[in-house]
Structures are given as structure tokens and as C-alpha cells.
PDB file of N, CA and C in Angstrom:
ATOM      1  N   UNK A   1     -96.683  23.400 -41.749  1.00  0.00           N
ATOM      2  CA  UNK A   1     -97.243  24.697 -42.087  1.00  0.00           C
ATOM      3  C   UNK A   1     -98.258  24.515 -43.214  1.00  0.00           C
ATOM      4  N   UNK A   2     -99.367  24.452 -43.024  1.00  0.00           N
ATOM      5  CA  UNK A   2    -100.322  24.752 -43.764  1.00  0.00           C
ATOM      6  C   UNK A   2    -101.006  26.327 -44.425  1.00  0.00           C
ATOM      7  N   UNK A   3    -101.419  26.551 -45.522  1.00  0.00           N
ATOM      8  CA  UNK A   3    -101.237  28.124 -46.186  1.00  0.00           C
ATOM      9  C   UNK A   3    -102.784  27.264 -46.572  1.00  0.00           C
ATOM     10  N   UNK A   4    -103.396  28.705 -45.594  1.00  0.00           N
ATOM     11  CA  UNK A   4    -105.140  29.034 -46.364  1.00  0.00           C
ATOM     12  C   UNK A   4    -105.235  30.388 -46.182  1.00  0.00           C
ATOM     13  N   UNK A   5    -106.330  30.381 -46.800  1.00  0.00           N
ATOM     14  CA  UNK A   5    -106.708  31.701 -47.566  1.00  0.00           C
ATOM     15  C   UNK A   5    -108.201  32.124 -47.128  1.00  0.00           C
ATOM     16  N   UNK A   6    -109.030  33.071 -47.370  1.00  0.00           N
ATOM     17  CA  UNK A   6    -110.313  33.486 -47.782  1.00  0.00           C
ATOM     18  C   UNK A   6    -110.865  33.106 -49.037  1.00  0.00           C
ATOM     19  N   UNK A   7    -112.165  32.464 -49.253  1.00  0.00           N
ATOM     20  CA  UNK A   7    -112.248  31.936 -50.808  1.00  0.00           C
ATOM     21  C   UNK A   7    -113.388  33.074 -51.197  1.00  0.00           C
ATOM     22  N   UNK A   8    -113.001  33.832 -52.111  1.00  0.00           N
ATOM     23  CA  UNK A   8    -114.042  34.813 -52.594  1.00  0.00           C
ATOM     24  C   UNK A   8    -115.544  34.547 -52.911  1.00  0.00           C
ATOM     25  N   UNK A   9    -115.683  33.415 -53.414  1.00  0.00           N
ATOM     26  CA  UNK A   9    -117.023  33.228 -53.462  1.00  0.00           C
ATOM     27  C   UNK A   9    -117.969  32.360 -52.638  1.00  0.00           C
ATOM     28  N   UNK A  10    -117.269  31.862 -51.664  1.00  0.00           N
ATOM     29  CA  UNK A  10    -118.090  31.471 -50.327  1.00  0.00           C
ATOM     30  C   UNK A  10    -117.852  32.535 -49.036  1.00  0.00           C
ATOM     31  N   UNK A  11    -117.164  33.271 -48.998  1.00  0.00           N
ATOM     32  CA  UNK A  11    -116.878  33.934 -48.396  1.00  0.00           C
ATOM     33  C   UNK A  11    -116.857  33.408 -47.025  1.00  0.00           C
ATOM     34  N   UNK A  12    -115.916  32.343 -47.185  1.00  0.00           N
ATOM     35  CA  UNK A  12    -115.602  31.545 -45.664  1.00  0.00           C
ATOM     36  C   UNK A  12    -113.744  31.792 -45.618  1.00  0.00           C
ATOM     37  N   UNK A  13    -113.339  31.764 -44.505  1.00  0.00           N
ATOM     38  CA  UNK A  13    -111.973  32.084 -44.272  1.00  0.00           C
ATOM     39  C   UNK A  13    -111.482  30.663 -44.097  1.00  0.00           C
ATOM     40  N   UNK A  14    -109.996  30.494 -43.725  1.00  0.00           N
ATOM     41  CA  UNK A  14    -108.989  29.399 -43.393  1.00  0.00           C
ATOM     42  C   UNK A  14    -109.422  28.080 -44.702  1.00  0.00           C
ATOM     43  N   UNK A  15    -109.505  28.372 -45.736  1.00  0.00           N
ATOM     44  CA  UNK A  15    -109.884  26.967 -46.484  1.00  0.00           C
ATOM     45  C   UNK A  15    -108.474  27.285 -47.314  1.00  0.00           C
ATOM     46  N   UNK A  16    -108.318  25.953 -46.905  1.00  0.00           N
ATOM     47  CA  UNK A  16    -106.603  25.048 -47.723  1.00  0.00           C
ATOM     48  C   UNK A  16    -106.335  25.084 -49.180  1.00  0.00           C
ATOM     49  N   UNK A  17    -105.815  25.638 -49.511  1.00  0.00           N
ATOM     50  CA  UNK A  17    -105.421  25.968 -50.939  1.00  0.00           C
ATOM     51  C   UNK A  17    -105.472  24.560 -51.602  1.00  0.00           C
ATOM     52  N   UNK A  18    -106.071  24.262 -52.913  1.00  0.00           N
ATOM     53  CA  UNK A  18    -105.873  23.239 -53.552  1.00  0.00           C
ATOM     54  C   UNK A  18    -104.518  23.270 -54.457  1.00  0.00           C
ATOM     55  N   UNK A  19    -103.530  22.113 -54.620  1.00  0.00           N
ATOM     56  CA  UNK A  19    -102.111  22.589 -54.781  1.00  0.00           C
ATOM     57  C   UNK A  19    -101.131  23.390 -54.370  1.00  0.00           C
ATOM     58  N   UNK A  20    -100.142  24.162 -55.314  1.00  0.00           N
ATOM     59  CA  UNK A  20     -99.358  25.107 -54.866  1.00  0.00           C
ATOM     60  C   UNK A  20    -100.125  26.283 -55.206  1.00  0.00           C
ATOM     61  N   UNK A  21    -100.532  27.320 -54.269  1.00  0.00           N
ATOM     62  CA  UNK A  21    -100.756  28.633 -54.728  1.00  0.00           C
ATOM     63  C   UNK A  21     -99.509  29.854 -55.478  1.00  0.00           C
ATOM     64  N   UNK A  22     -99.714  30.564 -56.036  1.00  0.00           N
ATOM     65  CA  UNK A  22     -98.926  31.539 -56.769  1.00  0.00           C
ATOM     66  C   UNK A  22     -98.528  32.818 -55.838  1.00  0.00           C
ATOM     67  N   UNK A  23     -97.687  32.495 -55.488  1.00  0.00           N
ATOM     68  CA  UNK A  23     -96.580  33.983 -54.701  1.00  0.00           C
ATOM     69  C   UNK A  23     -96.567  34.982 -55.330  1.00  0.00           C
ATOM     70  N   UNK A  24     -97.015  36.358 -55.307  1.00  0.00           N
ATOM     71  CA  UNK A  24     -96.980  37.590 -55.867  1.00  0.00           C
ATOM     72  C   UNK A  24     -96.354  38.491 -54.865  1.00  0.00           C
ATOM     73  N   UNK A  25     -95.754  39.293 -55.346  1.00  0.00           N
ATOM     74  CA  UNK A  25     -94.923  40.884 -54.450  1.00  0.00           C
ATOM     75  C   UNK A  25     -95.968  42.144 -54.794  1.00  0.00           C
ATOM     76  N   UNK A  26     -96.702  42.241 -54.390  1.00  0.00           N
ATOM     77  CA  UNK A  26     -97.759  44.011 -54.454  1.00  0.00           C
ATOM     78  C   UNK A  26     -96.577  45.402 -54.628  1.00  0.00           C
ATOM     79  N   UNK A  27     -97.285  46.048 -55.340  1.00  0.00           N
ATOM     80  CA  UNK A  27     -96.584  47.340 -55.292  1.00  0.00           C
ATOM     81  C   UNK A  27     -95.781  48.061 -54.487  1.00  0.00           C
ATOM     82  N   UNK A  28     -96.650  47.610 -53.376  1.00  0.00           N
ATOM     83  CA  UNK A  28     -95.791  48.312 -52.260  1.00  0.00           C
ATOM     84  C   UNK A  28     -94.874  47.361 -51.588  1.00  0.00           C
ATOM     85  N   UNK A  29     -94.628  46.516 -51.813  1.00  0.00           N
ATOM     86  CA  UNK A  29     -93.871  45.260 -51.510  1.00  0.00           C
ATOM     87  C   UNK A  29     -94.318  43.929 -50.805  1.00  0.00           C
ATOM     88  N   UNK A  30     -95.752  44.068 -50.204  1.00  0.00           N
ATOM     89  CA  UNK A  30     -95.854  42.776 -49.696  1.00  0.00           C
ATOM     90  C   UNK A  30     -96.099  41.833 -50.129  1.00  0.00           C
ATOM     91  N   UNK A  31     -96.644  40.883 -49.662  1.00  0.00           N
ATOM     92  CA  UNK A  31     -97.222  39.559 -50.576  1.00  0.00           C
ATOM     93  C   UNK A  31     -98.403  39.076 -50.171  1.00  0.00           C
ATOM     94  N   UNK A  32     -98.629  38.421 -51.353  1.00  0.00           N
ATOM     95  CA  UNK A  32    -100.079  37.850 -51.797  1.00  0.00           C
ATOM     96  C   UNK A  32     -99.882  36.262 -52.020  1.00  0.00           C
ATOM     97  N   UNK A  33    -100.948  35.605 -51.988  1.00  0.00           N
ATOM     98  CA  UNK A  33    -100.854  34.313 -52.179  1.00  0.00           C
ATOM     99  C   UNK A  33    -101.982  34.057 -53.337  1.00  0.00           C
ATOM    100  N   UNK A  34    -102.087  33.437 -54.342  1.00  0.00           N
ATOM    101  CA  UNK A  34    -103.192  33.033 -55.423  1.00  0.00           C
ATOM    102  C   UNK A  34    -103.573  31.984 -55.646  1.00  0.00           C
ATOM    103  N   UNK A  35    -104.462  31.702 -55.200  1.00  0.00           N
ATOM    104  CA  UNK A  35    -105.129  30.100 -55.682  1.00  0.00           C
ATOM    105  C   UNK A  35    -106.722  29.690 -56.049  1.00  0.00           C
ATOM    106  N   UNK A  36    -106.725  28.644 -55.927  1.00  0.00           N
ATOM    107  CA  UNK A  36    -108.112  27.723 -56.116  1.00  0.00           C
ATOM    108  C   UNK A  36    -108.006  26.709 -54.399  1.00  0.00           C
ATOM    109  N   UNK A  37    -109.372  26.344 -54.116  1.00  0.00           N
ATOM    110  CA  UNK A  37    -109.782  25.548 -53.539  1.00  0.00           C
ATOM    111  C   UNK A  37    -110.020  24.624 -54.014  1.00  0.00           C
ATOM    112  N   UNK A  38    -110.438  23.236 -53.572  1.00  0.00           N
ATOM    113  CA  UNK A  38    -111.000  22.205 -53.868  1.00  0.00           C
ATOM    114  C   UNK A  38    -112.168  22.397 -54.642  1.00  0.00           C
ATOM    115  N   UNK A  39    -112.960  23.095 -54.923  1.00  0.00           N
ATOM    116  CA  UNK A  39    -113.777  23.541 -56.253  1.00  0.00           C
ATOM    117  C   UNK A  39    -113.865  24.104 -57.237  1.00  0.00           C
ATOM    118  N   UNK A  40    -112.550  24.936 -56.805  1.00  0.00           N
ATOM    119  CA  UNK A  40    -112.380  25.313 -58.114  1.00  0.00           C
ATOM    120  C   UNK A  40    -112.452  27.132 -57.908  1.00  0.00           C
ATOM    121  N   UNK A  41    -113.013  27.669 -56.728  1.00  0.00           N
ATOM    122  CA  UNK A  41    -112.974  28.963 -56.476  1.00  0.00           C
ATOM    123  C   UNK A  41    -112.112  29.320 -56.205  1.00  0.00           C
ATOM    124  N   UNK A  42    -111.848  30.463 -57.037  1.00  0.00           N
ATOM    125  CA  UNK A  42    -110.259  31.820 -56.436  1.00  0.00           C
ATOM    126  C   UNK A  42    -110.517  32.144 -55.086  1.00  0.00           C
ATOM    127  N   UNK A  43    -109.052  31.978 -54.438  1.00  0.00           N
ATOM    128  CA  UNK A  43    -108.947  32.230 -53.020  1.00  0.00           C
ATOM    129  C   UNK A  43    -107.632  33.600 -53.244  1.00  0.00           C
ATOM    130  N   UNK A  44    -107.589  33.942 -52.366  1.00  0.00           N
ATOM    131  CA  UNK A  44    -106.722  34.861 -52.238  1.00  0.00           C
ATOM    132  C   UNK A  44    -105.994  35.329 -50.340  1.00  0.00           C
ATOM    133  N   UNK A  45    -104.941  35.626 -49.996  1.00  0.00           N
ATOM    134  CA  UNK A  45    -103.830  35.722 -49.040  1.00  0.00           C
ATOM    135  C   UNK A  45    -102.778  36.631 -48.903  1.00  0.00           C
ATOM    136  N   UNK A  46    -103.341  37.395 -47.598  1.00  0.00           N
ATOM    137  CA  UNK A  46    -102.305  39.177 -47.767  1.00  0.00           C
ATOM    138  C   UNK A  46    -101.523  37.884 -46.324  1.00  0.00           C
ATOM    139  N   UNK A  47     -99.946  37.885 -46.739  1.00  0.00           N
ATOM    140  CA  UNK A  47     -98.935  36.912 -46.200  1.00  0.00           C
ATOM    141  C   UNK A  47     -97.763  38.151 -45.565  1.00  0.00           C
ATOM    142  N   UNK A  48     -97.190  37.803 -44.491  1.00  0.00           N
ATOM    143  CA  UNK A  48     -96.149  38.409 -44.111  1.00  0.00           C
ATOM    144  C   UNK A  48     -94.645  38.059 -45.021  1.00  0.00           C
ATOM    145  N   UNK A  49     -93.765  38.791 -44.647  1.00  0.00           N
ATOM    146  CA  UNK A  49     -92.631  38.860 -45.305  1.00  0.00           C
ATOM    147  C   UNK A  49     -91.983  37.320 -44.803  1.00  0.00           C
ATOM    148  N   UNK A  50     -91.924  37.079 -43.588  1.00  0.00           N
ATOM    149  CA  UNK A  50     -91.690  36.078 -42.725  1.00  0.00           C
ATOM    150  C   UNK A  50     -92.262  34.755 -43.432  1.00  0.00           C
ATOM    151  N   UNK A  51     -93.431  34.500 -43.569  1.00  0.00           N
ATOM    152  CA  UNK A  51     -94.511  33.691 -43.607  1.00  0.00           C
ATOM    153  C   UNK A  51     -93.884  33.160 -45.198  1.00  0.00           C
ATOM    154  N   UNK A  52     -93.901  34.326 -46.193  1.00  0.00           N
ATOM    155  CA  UNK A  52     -93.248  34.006 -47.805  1.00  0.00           C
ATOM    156  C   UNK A  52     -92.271  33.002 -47.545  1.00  0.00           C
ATOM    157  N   UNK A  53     -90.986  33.776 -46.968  1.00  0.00           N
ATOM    158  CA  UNK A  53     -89.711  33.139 -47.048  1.00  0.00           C
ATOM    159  C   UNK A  53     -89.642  31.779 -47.001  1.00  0.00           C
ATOM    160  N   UNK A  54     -90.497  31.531 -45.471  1.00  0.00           N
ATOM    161  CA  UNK A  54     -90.874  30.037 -44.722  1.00  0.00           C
ATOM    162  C   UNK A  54     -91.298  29.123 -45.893  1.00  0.00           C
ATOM    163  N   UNK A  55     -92.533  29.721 -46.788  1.00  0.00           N
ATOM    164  CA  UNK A  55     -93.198  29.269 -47.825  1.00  0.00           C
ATOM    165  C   UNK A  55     -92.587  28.605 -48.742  1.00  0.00           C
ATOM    166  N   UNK A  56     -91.463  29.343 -49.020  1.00  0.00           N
ATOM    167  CA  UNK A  56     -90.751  29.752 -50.406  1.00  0.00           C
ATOM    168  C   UNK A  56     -89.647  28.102 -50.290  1.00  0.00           C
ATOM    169  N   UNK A  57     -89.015  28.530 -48.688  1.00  0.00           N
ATOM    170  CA  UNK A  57     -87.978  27.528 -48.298  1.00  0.00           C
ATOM    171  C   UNK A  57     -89.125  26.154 -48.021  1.00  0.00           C
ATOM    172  N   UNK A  58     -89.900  26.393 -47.965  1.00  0.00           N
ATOM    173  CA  UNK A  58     -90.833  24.783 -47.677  1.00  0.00           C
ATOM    174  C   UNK A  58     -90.946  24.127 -49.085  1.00  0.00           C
ATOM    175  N   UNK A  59     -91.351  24.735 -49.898  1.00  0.00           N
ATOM    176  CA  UNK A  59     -91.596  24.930 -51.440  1.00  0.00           C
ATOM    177  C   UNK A  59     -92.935  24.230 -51.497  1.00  0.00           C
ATOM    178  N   UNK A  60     -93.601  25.142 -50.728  1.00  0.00           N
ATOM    179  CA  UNK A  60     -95.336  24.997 -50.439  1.00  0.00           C
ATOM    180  C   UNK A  60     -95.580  26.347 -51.224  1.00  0.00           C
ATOM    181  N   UNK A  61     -95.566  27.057 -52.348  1.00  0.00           N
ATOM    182  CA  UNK A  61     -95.682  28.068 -53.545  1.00  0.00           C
ATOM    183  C   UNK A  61     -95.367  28.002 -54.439  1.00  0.00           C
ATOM    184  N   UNK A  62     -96.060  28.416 -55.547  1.00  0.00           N
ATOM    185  CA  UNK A  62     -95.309  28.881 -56.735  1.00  0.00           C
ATOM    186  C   UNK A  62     -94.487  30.465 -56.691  1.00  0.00           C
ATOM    187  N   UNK A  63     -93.453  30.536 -56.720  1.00  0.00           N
ATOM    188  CA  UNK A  63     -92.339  31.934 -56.763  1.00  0.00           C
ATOM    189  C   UNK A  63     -92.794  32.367 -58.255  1.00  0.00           C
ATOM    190  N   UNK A  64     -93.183  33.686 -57.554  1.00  0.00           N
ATOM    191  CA  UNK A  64     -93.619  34.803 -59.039  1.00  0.00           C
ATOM    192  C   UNK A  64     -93.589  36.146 -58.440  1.00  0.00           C
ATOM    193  N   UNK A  65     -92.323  35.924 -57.552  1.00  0.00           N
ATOM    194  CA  UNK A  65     -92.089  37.579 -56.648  1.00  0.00           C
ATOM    195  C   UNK A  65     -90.827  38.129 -57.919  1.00  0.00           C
ATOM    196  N   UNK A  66     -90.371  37.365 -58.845  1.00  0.00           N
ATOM    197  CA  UNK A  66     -89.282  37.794 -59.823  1.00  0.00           C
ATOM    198  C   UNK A  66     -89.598  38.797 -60.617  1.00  0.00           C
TER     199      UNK A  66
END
């Protein structure tokens, strides 16, 4: 299982998170994924509930849903 994202400032989709990205819970409960790419640009990841867990149990994230 590989976890990519959208990178905000190339505005290209599916690029591979550099490291572990940061697990967030949104207000309304879903999740987010936070990272950098290989350059160094913020990427960002609206993730299913499913998709977290998988994540979480792979320990391909940083957990910051606490």
C-alpha cells in the first residue's frame, strides 16, 4: 500500500509522500493525511475511514487522530 497525495504547489496528483505523513481527524470526523514530497512541497490527502486504519496498522503514518 502506497499513500499519495495532491502536491499543492505543482498541482499534480498521486505523488508519494516523502516519509511518514501526519494523520489528522477533521471536524467532522474524517481524515486527512499531511506531508512533504521529495522537494520539499506540502501535499495534502482527504483518506477514508478504512484506508486510516489500514495505514495506522501498516504504520505507514504518523497518528495525530488523539
Amino acid at each position: 500500500m502506497e499513500l499519495t497525495a495532491y502536491c499543492l504547489k505543482t498541482k499534480t496528483k498521486n505523488v508519494p509522500f516523502k516519509g511518514k505523513p501526519i494523520l489528522e481527524q477533521t471536524s467532522k470526523g474524517g481524515y486527512i493525511l499531511k506531508g512533504e514530497d521529495e522537494n520539499g512541497n506540502k501535499m495534502s490527502a482527504i483518506i477514508s475511514k478504512s484506508t486510516a486504519e489500514e495505514a495506522i496498522k501498516l504504520k505507514l503514518v504518523v497518528d495525530n487522530t488523539k
